[in-house]
C-alpha atoms as a PDB file:
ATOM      1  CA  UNK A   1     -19.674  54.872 -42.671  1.00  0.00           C
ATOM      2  CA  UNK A   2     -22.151  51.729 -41.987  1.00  0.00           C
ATOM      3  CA  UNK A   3     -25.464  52.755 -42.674  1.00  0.00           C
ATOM      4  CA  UNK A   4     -28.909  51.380 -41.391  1.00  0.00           C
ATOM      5  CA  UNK A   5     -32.246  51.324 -43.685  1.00  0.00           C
ATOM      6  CA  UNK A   6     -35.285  50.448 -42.604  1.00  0.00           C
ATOM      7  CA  UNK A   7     -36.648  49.427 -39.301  1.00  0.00           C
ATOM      8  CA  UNK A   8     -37.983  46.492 -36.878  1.00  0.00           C
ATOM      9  CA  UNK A   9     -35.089  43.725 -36.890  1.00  0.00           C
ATOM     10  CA  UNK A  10     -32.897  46.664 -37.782  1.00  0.00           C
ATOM     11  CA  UNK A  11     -32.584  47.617 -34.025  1.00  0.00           C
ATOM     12  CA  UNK A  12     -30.966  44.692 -33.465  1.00  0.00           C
ATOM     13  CA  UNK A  13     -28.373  46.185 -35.283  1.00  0.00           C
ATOM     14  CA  UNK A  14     -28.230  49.764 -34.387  1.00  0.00           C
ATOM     15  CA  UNK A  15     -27.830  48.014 -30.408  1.00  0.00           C
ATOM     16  CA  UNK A  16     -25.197  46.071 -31.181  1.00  0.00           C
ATOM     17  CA  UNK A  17     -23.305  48.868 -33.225  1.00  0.00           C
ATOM     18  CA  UNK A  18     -23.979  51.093 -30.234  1.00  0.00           C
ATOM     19  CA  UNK A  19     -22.568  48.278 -27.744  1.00  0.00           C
ATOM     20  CA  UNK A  20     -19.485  48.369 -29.762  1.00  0.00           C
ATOM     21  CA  UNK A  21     -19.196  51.979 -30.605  1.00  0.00           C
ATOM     22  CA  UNK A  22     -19.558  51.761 -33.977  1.00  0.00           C
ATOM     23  CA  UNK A  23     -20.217  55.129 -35.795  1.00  0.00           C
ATOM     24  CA  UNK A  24     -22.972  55.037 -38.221  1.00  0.00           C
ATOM     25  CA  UNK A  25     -26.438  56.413 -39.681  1.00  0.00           C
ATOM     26  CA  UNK A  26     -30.159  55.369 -39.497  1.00  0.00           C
ATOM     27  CA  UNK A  27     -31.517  56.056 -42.990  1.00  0.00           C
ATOM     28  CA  UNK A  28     -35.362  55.835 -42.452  1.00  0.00           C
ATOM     29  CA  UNK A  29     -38.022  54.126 -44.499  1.00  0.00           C
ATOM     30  CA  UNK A  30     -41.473  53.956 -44.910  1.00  0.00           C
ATOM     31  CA  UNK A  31     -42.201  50.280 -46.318  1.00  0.00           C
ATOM     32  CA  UNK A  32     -46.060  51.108 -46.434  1.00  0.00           C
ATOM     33  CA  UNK A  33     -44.318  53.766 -49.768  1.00  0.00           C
ATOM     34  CA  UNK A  34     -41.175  51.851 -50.470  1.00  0.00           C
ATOM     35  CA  UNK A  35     -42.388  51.525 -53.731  1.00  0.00           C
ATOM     36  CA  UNK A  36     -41.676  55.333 -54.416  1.00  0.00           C
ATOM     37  CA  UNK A  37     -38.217  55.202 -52.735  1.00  0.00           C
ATOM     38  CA  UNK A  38     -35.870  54.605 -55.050  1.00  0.00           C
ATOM     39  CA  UNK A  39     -32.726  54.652 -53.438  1.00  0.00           C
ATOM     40  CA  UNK A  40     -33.877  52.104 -51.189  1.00  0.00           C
ATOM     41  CA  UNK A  41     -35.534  49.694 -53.639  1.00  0.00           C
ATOM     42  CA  UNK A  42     -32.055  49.629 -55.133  1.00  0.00           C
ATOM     43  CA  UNK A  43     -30.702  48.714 -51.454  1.00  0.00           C
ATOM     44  CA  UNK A  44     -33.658  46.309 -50.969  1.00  0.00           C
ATOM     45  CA  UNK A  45     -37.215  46.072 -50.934  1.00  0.00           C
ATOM     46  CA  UNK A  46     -37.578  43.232 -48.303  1.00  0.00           C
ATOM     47  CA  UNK A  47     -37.308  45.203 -45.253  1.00  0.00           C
ATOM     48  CA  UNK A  48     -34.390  46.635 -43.971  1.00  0.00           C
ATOM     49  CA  UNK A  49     -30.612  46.553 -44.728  1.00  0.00           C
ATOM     50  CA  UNK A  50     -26.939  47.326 -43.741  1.00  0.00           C
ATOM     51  CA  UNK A  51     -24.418  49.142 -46.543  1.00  0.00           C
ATOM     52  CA  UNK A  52     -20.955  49.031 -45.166  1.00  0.00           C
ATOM     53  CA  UNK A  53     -18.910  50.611 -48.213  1.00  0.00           C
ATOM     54  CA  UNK A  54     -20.025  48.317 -51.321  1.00  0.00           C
ATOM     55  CA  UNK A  55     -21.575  45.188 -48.791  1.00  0.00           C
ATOM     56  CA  UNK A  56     -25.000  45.233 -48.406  1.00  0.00           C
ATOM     57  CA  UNK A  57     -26.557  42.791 -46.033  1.00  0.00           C
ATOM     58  CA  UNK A  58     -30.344  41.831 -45.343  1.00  0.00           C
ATOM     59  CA  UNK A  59     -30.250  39.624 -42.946  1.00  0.00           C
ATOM     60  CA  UNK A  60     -30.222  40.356 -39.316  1.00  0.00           C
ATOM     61  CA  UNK A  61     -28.392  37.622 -37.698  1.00  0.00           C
ATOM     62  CA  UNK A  62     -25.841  37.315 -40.527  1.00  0.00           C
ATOM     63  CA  UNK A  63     -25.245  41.084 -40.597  1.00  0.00           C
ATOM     64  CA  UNK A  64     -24.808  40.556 -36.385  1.00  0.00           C
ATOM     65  CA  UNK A  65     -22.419  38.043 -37.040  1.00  0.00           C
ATOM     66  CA  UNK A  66     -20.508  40.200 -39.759  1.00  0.00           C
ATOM     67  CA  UNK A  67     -20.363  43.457 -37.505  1.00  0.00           C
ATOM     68  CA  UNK A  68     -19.016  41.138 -34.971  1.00  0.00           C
ATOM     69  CA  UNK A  69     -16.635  39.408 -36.946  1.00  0.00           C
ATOM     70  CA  UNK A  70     -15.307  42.513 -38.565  1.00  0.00           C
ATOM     71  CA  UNK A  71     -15.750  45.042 -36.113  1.00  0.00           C
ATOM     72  CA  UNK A  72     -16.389  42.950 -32.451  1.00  0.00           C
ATOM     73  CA  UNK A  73     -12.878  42.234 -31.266  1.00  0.00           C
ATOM     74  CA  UNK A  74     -14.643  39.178 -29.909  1.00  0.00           C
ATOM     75  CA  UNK A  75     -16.684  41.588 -27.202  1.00  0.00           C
ATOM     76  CA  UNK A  76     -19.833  40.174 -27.637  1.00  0.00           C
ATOM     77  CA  UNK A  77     -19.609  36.879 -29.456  1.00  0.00           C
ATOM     78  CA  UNK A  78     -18.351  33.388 -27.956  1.00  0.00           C
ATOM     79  CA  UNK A  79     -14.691  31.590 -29.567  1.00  0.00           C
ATOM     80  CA  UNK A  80     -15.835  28.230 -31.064  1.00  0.00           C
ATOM     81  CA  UNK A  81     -13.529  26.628 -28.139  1.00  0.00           C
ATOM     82  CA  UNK A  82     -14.984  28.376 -25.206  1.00  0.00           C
ATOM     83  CA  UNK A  83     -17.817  26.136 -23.834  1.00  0.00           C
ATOM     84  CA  UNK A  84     -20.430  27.943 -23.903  1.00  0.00           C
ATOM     85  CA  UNK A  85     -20.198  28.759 -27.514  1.00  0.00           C
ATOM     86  CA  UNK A  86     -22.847  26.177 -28.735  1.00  0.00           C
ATOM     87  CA  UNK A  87     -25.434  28.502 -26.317  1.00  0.00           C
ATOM     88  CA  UNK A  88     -23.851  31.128 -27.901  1.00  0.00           C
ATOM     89  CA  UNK A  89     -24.843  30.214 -31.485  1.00  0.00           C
ATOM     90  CA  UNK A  90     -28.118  28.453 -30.894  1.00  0.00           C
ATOM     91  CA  UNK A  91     -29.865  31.337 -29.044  1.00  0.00           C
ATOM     92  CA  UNK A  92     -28.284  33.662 -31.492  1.00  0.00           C
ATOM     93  CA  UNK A  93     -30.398  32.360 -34.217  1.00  0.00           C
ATOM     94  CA  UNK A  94     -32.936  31.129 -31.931  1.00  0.00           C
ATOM     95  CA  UNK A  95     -33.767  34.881 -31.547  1.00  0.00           C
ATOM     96  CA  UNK A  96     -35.242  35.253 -35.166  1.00  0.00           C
ATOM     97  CA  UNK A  97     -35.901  31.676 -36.196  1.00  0.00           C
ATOM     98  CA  UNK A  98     -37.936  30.502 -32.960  1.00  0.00           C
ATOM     99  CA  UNK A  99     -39.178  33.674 -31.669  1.00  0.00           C
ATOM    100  CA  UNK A 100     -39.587  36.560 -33.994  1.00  0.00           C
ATOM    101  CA  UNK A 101     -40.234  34.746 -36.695  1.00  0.00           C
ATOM    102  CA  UNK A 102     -43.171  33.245 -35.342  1.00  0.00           C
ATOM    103  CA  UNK A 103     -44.173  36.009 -33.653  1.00  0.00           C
ATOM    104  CA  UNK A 104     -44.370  38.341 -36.630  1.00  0.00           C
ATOM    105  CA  UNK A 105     -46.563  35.600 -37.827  1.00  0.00           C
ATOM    106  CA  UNK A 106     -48.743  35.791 -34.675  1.00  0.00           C
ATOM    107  CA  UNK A 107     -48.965  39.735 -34.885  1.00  0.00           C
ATOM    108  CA  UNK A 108     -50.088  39.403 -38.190  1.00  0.00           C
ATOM    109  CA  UNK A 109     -52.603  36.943 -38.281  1.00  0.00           C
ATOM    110  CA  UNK A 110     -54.210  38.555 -34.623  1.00  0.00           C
ATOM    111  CA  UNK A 111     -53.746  42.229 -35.822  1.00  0.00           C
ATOM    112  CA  UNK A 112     -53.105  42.807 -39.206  1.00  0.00           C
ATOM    113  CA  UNK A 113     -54.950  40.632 -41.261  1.00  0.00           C
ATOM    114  CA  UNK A 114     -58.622  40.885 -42.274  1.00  0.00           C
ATOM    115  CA  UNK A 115     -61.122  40.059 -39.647  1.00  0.00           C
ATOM    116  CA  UNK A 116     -62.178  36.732 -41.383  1.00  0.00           C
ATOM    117  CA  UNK A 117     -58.951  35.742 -41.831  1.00  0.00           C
ATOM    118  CA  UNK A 118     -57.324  36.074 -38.050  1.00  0.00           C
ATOM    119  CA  UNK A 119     -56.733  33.173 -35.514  1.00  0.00           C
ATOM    120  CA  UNK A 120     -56.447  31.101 -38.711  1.00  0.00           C
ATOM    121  CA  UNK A 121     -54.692  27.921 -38.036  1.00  0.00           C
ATOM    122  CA  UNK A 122     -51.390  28.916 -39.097  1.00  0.00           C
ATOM    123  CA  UNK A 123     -51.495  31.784 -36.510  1.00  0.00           C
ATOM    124  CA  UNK A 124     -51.790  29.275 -33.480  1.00  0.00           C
ATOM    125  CA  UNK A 125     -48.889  27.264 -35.181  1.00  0.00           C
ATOM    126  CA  UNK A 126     -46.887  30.165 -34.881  1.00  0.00           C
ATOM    127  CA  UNK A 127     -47.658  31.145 -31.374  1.00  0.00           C
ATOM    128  CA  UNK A 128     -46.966  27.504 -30.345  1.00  0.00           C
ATOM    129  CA  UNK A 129     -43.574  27.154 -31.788  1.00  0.00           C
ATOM    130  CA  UNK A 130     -43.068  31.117 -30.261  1.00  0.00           C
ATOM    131  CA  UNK A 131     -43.846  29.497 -26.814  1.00  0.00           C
ATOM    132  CA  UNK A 132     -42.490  26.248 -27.178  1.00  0.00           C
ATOM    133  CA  UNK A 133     -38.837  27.512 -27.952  1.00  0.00           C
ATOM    134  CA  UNK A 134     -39.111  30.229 -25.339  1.00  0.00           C
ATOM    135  CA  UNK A 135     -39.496  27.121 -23.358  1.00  0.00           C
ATOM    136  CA  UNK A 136     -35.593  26.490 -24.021  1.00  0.00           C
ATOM    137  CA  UNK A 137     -34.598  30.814 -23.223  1.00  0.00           C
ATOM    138  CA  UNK A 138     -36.907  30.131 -20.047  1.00  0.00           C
ATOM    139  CA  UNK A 139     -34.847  26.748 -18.954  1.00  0.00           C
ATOM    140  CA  UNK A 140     -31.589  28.140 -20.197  1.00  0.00           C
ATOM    141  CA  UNK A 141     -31.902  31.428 -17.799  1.00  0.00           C
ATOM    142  CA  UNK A 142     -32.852  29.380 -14.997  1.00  0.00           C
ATOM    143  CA  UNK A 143     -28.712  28.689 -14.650  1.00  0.00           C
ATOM    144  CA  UNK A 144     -27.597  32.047 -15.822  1.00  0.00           C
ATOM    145  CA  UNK A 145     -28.118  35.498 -15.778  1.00  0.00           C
ATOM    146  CA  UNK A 146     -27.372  35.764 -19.664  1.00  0.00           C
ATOM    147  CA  UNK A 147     -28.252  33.168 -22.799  1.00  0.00           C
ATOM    148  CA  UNK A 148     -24.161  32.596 -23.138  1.00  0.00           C
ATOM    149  CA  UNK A 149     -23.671  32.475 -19.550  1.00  0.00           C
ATOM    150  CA  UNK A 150     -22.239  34.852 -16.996  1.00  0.00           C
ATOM    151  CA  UNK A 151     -21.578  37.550 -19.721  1.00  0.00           C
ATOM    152  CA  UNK A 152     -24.005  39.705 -22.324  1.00  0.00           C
ATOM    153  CA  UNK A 153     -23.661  38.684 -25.614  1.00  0.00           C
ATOM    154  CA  UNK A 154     -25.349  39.367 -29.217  1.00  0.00           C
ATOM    155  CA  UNK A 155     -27.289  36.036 -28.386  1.00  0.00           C
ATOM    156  CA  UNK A 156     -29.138  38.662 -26.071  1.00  0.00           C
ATOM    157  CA  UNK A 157     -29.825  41.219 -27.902  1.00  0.00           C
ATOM    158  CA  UNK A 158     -31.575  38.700 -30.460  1.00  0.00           C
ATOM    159  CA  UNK A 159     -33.938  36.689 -27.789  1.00  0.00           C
ATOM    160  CA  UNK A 160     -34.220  40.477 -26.187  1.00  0.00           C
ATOM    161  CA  UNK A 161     -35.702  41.919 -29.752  1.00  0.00           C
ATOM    162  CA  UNK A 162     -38.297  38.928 -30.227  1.00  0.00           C
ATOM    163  CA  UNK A 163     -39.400  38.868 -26.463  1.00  0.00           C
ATOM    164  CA  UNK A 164     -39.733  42.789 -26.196  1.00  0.00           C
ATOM    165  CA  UNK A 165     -41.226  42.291 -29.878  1.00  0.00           C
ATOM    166  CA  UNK A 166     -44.037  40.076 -28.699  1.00  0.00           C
ATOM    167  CA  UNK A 167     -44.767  42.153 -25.276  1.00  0.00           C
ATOM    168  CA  UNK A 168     -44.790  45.183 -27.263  1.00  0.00           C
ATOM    169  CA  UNK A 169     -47.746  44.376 -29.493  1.00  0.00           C
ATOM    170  CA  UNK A 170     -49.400  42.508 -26.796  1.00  0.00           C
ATOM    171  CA  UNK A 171     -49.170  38.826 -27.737  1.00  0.00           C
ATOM    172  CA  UNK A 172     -47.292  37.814 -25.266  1.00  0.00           C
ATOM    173  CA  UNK A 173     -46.676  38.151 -21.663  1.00  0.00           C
ATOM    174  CA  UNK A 174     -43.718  37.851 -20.051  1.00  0.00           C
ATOM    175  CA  UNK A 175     -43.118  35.353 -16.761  1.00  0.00           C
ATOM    176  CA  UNK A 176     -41.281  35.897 -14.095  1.00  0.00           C
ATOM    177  CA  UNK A 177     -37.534  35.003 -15.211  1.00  0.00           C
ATOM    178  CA  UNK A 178     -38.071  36.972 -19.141  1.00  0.00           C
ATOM    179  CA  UNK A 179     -38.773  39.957 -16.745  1.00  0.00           C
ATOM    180  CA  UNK A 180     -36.151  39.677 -14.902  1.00  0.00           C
ATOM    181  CA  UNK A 181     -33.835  39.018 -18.249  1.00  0.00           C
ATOM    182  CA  UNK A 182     -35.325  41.889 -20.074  1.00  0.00           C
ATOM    183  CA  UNK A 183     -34.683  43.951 -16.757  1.00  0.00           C
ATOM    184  CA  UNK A 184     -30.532  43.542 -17.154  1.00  0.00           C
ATOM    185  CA  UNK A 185     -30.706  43.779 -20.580  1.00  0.00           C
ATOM    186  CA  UNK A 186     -32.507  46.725 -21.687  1.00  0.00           C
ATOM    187  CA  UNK A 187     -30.810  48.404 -18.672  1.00  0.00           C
ATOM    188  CA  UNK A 188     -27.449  48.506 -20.647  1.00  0.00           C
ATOM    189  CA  UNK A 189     -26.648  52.131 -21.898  1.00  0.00           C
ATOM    190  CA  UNK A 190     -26.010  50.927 -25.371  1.00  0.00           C
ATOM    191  CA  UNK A 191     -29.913  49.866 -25.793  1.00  0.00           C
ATOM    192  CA  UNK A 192     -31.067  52.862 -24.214  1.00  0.00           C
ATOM    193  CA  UNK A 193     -28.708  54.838 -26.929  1.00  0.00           C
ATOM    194  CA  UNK A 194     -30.225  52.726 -29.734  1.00  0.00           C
ATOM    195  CA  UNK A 195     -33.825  53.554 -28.628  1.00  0.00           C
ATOM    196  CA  UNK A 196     -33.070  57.306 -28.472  1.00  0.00           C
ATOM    197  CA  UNK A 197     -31.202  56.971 -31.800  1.00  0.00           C
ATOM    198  CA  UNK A 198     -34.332  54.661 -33.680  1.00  0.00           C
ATOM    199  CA  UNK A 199     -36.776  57.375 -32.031  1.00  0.00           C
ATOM    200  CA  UNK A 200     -35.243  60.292 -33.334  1.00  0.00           C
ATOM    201  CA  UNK A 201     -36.523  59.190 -36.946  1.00  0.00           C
ATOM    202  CA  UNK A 202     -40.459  59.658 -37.178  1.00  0.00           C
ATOM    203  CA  UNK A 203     -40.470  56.129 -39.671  1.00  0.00           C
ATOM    204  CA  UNK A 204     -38.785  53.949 -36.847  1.00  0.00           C
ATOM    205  CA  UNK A 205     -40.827  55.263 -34.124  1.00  0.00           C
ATOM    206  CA  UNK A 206     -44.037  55.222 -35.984  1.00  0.00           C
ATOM    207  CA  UNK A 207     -43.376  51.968 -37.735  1.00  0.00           C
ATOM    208  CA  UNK A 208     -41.792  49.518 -35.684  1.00  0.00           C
ATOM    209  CA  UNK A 209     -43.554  47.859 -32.828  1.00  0.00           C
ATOM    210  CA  UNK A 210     -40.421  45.632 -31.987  1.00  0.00           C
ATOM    211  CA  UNK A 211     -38.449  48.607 -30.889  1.00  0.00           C
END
């Protein structure tokens, strides 16, 4: 049985086991008293993490590309010789590296931090790189309906998580064409399944203003 800890990034995963009908099992935790969970700090104490039989995983594109690689049957990934497959890749990583990364930046330094310390330079780095590469999701959906092309791919679910991650905590507000995106993509049963399944625990729902 694959099993989820944690929260945040770790609905990227629980959508994209639910796209491809993956059983598994949310194990909850509360990272502001991770220090007192033992069986987690044994997992990891970064965040969140996947356990499938005696792998454990932390990141959350390479555990999307490992569910997909083991599990996908190609459903939701790009071959390396279809064309579209450098799109594929770069918006898959794109997802955390240019856009939630920065934006968990942003959401700290505006909301999080100490009132002396917000707005701080490094905060308005990382809500210029934030809108700089959604500069690239904005001009790639301009020519199709999905970051891969004509079809729905992981690539979506990661830009979908940092977008909906941003307009969530209010540092960021979508245009026209990200509405329209996040419009066919959170309208697929398989996030509406994840949502249900991340709500059900009171630590996701309470704890994770990505979701």
């Amino acid at each position: 049985m694959l099993t989820v800890y944690g929260e945040g990034r770790g609905f990227r995963v629980v959508w994209l086991l639910e796209e491809l009908g993956l059983a598994y099992r949310l194990r909850p935790v509360d990272l502001l008293a991770a220090e007192k969970d033992r069986d987690f700090l044994a997992i990891n104490p970064a965040g969140f993490a996947l356990q499938d039989g005696e792998t454990i995983m932390v990141e959350s594109i390479a555990i999307l590309e490992y569910l997909l690689a083991r599990h996908g049957s190609g459903s939701l990934a790009v071959a390396p010789d279809d064309p579209a497959f450098a799109s594929y890749l770069q918006f898959l990583h794109l997802g955390e590296a240019g856009l939630a990364g920065p934006m968990n930046a942003v959401l700290v330094g505006r909301q999080l931090a100490p009132e002396a310390e917000r707005n701080v330079r490094v905060t308005c780095w990382a809500l210029e790189t934030f809108e700089s590469r959604l500069g690239l999701v904005i001009r790639r959906l301009a020519d199709c309906p999905y970051l891969a092309g004509d079809r729905f791919t992981a690539a979506d679910i990661s830009v979908s998580y940092a977008l909906l991650l941003g307009l969530r905590t209010g540092n960021y507000v979508p245009g026209s064409t990200e509405r329209d995106y996040l419009a066919r993509t959170t309208a697929r049963p398989a996030y509406a399944r994840a949502m249900e399944s991340c709500q059900a625990t009171k630590a996701w729902a309470a704890r994770s203003p990505g979701l």
